[in-house]
C-alpha atoms as a PDB file:
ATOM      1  CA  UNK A   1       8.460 -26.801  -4.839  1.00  0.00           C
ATOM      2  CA  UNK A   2      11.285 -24.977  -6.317  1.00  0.00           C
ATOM      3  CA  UNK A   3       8.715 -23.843  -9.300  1.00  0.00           C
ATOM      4  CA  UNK A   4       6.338 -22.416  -6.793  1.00  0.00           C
ATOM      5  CA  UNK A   5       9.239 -20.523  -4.995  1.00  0.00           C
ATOM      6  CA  UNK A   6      10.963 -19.498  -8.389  1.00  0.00           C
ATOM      7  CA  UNK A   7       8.386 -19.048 -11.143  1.00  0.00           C
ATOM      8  CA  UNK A   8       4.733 -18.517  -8.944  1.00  0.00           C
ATOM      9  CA  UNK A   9       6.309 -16.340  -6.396  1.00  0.00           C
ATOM     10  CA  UNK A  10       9.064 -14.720  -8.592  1.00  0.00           C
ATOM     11  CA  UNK A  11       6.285 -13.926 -11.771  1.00  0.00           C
ATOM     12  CA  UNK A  12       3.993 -12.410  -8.778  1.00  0.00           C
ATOM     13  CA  UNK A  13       7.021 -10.029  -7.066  1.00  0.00           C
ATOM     14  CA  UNK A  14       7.421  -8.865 -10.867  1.00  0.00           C
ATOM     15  CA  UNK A  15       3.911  -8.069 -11.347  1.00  0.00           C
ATOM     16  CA  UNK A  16       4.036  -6.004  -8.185  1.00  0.00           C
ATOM     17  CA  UNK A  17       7.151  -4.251  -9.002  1.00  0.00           C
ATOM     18  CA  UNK A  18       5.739  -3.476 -12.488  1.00  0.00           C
ATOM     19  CA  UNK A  19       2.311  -2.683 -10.800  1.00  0.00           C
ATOM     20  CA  UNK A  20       0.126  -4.353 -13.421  1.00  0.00           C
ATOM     21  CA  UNK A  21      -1.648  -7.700 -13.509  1.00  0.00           C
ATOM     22  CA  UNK A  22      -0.120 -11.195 -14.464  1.00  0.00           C
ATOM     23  CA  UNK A  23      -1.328 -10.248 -18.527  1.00  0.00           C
ATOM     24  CA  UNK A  24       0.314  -7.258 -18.346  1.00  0.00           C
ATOM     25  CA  UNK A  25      -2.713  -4.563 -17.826  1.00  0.00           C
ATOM     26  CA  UNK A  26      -1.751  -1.631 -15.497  1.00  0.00           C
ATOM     27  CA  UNK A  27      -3.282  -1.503 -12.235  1.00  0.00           C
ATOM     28  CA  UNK A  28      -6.084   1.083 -11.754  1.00  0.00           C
ATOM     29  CA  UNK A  29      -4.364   4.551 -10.083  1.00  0.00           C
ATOM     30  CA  UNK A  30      -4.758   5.236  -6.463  1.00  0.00           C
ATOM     31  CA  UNK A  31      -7.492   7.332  -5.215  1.00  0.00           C
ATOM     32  CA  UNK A  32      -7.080  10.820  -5.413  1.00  0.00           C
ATOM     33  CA  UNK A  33      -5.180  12.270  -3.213  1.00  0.00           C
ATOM     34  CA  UNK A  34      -3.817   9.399  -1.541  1.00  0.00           C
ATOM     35  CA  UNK A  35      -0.036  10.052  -3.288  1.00  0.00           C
ATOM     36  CA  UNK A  36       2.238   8.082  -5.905  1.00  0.00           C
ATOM     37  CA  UNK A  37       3.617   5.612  -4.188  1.00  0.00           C
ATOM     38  CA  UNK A  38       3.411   1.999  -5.262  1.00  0.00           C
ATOM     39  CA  UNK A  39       1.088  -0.172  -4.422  1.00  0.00           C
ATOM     40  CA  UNK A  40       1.241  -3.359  -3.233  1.00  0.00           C
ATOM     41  CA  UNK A  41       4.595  -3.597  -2.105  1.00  0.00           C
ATOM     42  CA  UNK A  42       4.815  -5.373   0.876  1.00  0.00           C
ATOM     43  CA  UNK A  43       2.700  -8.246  -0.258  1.00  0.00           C
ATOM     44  CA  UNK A  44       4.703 -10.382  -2.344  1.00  0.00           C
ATOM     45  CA  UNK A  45       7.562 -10.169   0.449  1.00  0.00           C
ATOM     46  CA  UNK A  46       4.787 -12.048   2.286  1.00  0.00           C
ATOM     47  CA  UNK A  47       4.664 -15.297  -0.027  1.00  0.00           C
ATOM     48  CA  UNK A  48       5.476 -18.633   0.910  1.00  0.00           C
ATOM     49  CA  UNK A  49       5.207 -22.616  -0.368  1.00  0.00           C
ATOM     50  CA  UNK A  50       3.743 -24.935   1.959  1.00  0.00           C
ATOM     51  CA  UNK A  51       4.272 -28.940   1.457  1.00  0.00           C
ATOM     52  CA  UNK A  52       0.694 -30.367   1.083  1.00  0.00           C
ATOM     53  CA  UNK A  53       1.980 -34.113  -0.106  1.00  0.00           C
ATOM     54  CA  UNK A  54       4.880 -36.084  -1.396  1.00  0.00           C
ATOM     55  CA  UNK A  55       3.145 -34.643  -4.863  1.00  0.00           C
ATOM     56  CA  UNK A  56       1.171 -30.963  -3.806  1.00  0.00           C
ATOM     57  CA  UNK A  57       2.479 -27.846  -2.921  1.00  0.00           C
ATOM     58  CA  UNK A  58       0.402 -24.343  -2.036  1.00  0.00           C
ATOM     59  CA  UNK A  59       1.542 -20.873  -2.321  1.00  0.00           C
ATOM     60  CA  UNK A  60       0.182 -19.316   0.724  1.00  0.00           C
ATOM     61  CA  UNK A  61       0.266 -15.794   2.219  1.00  0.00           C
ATOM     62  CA  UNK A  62       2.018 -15.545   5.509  1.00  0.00           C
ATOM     63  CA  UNK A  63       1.337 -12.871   8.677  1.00  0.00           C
ATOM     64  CA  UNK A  64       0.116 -10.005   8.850  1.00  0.00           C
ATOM     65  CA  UNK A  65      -0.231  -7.740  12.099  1.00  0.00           C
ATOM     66  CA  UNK A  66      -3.526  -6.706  12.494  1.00  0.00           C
ATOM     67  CA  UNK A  67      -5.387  -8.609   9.332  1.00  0.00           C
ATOM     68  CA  UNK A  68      -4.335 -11.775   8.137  1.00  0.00           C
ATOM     69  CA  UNK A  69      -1.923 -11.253   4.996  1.00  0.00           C
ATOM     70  CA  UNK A  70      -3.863 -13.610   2.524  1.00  0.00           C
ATOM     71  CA  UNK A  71      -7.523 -11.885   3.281  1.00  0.00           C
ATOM     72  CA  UNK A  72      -5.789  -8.180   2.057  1.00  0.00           C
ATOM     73  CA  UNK A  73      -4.243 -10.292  -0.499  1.00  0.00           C
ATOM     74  CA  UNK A  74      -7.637 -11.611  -1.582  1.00  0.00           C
ATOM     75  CA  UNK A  75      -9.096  -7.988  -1.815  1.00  0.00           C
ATOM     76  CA  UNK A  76      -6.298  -6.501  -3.466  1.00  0.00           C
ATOM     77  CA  UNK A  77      -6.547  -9.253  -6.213  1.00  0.00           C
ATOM     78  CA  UNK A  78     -10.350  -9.913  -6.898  1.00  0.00           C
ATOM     79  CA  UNK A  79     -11.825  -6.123  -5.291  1.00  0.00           C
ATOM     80  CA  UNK A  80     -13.740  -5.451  -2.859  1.00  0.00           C
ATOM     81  CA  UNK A  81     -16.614  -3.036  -1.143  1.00  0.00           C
ATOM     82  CA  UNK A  82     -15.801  -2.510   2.429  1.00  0.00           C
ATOM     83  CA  UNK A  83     -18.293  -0.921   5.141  1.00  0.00           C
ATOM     84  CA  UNK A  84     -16.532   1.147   7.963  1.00  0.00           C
ATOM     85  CA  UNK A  85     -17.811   2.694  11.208  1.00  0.00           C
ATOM     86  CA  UNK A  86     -16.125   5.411  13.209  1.00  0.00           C
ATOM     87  CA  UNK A  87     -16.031   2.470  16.303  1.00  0.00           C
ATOM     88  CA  UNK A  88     -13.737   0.664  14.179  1.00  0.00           C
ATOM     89  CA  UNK A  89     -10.635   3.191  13.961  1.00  0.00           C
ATOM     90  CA  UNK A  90     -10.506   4.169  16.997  1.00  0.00           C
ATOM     91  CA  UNK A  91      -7.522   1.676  17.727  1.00  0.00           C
ATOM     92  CA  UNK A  92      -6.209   3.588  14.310  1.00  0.00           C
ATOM     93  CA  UNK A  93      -6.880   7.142  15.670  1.00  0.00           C
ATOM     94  CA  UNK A  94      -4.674   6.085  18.585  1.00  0.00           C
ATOM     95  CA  UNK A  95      -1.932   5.088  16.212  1.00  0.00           C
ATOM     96  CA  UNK A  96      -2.232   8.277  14.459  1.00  0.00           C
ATOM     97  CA  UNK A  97      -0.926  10.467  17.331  1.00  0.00           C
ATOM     98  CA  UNK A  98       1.344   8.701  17.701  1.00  0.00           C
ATOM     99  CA  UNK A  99       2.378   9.624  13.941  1.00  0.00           C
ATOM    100  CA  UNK A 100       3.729  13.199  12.042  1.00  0.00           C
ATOM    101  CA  UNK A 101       1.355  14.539   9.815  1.00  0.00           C
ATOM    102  CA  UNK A 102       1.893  13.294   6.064  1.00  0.00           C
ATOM    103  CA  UNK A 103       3.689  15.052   3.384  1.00  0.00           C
ATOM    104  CA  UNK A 104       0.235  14.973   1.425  1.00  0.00           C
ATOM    105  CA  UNK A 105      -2.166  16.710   4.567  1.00  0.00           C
ATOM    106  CA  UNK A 106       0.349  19.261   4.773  1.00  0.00           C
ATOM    107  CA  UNK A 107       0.033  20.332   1.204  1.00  0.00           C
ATOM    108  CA  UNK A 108      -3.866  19.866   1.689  1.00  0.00           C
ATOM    109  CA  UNK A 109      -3.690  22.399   5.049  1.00  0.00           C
ATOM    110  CA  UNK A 110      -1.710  24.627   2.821  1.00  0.00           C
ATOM    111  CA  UNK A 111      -4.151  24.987  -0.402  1.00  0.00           C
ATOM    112  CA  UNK A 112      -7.192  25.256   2.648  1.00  0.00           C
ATOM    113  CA  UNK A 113      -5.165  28.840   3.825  1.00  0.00           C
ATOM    114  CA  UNK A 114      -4.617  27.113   7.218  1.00  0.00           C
ATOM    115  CA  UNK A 115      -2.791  29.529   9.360  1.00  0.00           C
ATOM    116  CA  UNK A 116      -0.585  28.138  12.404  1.00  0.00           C
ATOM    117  CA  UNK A 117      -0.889  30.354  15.500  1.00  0.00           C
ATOM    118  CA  UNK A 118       2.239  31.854  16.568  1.00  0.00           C
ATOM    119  CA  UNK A 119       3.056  33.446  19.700  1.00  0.00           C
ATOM    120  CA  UNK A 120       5.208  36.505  19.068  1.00  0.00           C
ATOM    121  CA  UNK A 121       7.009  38.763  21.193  1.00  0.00           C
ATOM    122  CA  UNK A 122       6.437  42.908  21.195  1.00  0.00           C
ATOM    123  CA  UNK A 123       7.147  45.927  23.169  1.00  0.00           C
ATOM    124  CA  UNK A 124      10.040  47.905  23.900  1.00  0.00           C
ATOM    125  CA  UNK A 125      13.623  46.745  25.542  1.00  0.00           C
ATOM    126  CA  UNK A 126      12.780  45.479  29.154  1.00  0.00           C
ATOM    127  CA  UNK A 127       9.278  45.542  27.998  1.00  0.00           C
ATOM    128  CA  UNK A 128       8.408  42.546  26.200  1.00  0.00           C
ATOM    129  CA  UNK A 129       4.905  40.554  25.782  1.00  0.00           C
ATOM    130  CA  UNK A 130       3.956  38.210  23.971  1.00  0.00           C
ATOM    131  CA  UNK A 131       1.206  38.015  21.473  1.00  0.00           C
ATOM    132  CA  UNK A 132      -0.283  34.793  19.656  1.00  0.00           C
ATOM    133  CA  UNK A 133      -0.784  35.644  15.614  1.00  0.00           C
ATOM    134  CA  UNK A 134      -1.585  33.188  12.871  1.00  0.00           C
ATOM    135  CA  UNK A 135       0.731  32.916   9.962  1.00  0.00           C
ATOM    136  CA  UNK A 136       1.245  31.240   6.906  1.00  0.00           C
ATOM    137  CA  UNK A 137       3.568  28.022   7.874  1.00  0.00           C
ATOM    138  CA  UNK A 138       5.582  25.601   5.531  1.00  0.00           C
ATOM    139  CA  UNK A 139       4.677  22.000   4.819  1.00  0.00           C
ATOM    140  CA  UNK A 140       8.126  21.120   7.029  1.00  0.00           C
ATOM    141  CA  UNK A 141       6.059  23.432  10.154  1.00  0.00           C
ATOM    142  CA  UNK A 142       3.253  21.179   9.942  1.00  0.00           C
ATOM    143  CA  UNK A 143       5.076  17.671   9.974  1.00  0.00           C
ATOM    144  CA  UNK A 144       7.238  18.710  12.404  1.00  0.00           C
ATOM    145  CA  UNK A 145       4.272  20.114  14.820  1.00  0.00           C
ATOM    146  CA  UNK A 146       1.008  18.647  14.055  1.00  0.00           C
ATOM    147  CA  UNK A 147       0.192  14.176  13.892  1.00  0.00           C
ATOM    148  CA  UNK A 148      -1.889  12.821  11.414  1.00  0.00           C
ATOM    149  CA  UNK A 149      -4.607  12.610  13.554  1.00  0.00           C
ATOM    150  CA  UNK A 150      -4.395  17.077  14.174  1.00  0.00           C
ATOM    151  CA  UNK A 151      -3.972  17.567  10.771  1.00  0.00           C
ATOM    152  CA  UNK A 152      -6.788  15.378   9.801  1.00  0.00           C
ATOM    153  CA  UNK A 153      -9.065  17.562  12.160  1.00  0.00           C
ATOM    154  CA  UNK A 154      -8.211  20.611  10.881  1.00  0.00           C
ATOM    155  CA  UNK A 155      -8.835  19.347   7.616  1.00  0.00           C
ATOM    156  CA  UNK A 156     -12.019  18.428   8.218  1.00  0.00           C
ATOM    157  CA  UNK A 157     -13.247  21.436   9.519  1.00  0.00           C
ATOM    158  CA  UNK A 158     -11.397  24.157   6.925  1.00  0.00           C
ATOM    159  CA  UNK A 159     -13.665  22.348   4.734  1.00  0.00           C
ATOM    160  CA  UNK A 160     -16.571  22.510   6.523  1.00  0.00           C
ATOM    161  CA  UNK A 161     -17.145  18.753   6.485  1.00  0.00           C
ATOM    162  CA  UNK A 162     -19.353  17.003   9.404  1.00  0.00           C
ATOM    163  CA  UNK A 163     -18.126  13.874  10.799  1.00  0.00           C
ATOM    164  CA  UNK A 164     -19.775  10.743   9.490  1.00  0.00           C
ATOM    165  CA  UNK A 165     -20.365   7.814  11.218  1.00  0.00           C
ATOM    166  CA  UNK A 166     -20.225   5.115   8.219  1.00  0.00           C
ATOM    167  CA  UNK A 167     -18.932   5.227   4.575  1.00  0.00           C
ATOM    168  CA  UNK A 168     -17.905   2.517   1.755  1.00  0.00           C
ATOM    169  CA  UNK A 169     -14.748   2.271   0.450  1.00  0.00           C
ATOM    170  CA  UNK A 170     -14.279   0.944  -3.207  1.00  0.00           C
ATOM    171  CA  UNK A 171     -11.553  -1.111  -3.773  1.00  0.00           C
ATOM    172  CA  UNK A 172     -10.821  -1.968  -7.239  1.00  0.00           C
ATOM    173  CA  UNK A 173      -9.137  -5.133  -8.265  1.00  0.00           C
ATOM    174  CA  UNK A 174      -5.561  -5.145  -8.766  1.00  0.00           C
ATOM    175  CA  UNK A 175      -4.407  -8.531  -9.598  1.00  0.00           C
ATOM    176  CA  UNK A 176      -0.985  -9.383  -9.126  1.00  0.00           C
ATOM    177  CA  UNK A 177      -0.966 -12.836  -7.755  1.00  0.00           C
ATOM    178  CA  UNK A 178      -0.021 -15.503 -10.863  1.00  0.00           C
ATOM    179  CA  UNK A 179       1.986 -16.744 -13.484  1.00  0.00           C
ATOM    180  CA  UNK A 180       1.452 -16.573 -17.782  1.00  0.00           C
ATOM    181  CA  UNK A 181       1.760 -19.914 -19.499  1.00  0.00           C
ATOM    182  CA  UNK A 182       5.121 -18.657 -21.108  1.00  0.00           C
ATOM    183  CA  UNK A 183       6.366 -18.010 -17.825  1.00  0.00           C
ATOM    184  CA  UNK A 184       6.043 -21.202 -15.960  1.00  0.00           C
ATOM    185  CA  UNK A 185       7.382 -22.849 -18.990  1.00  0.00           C
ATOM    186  CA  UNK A 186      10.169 -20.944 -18.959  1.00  0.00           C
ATOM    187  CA  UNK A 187      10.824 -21.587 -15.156  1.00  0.00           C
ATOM    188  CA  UNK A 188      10.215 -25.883 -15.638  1.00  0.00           C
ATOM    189  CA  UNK A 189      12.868 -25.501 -18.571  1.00  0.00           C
ATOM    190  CA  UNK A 190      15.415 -23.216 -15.694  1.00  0.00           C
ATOM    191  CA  UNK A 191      14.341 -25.654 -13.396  1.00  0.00           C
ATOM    192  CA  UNK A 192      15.298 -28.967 -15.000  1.00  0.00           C
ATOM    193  CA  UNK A 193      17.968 -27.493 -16.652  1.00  0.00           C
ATOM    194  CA  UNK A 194      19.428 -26.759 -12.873  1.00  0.00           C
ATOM    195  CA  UNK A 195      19.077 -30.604 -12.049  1.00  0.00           C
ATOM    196  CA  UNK A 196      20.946 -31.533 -15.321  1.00  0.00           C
ATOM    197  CA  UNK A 197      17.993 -33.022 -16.814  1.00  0.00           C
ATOM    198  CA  UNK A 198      18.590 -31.891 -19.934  1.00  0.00           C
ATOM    199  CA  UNK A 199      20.895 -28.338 -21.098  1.00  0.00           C
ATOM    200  CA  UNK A 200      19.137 -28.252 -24.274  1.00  0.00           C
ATOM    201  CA  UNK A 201      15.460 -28.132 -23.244  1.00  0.00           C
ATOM    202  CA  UNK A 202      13.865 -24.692 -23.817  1.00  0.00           C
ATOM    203  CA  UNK A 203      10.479 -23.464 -22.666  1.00  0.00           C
ATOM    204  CA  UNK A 204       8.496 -24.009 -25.985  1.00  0.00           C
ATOM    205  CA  UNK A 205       9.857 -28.285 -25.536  1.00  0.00           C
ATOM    206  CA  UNK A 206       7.298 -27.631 -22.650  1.00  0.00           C
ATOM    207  CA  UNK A 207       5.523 -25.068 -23.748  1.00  0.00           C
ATOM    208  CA  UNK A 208       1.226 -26.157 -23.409  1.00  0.00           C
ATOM    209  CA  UNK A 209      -0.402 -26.443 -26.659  1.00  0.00           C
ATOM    210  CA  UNK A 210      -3.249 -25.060 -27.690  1.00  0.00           C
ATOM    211  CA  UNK A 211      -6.421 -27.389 -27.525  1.00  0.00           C
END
């Protein structure tokens, strides 16, 4: 158990955190334009060990809000071609009104020439109107007045893009989820070194050999 929590889980939060896969091969970059963030972060958080037997453990993937933890797990790990509809986000479009418009839309709006109307007051003293113009706004305007799903709209159409009603998305593999021989060597050796089976055993007592 403690091997699964220690040396399965801990090698697989490491992998994340380094953002390559368990043999130490960088992930494939995100998508263009979708920002520099890491991936994969929340995952691993996600990880538990579940007692099978007196003699069996698992290391299985627990919650998830809207899609169960271990099936994004499974995608994010092996790949995966997914088919979407317009019918399926409109739950998300919902949630993204509900949300500012991202750093990364704002700088899109702003290489498109998107203009923000204004409304601006003229005339003399005692003599005021007002008067909507369209000016050039900051990427702070735009978060601060438009959601995701506005600025997403506006995108759109600045581009002169139609609305589709199905697309694929390509998800390439980005395994994180496993442990090298060296490393779950080295965590028996921690581990039966912290149950005083022996301070003198190393990893390469334990080490596999080579058939």
């Amino acid at each position: 158990w403690r091997i699964a929590k220690n040396g399965v889980i801990g090698a697989t939060k490491a992998n994340a955190k380094q953002q390559h896969t368990p043999d130490d091969k960088a992930w494939p970059a995100r998508a263009k334009g979708h920002g520099h963030k890491k991936m994969i972060r929340k995952l691993p958080g996600m990880l538990g060990v579940r007692q099978v037997d007196s003699d069996t453990v698992k290391v299985v993937f627990r919650g998830g809000k809207r899609t169960k933890a271990a099936v994004i797990a499974y995608a994010q790990q092996h790949g995966a071609t997914i088919n979407m509809s317009r019918s399926q986000l409109k739950d998300n479009g919902k949630e993204q009104k509900s949300h500012a418009a991202t750093k990364q839309q704002a700088k899109k709006l702003i290489s498109l020439g998107f203009k923000a109307p204004v409304m601006v007051q003229k005339g003399r003293k005692g003599k005021y109107t007002h008067e909507r113009q369209y000016r050039t706004v900051s990427q702070k305007w735009i978060c601060e007045h438009l959601n995701m799903a506005q600025a997403g709209l506006i995108i759109r159409k600045l581009e002169g893009k139609a609305p589709v009603d199905s697309w694929t998305i390509n998800l390439p593999a980005r395994s994180f989820l496993g442990i090298t021989d060296d490393q779950l060597a080295a965590s028996i050796a921690r581990e039966l070194q912290g149950i005083q089976y022996g301070s003198d055993i190393k990893k390469q007592d334990i080490k596999r050999k080579s058939p």
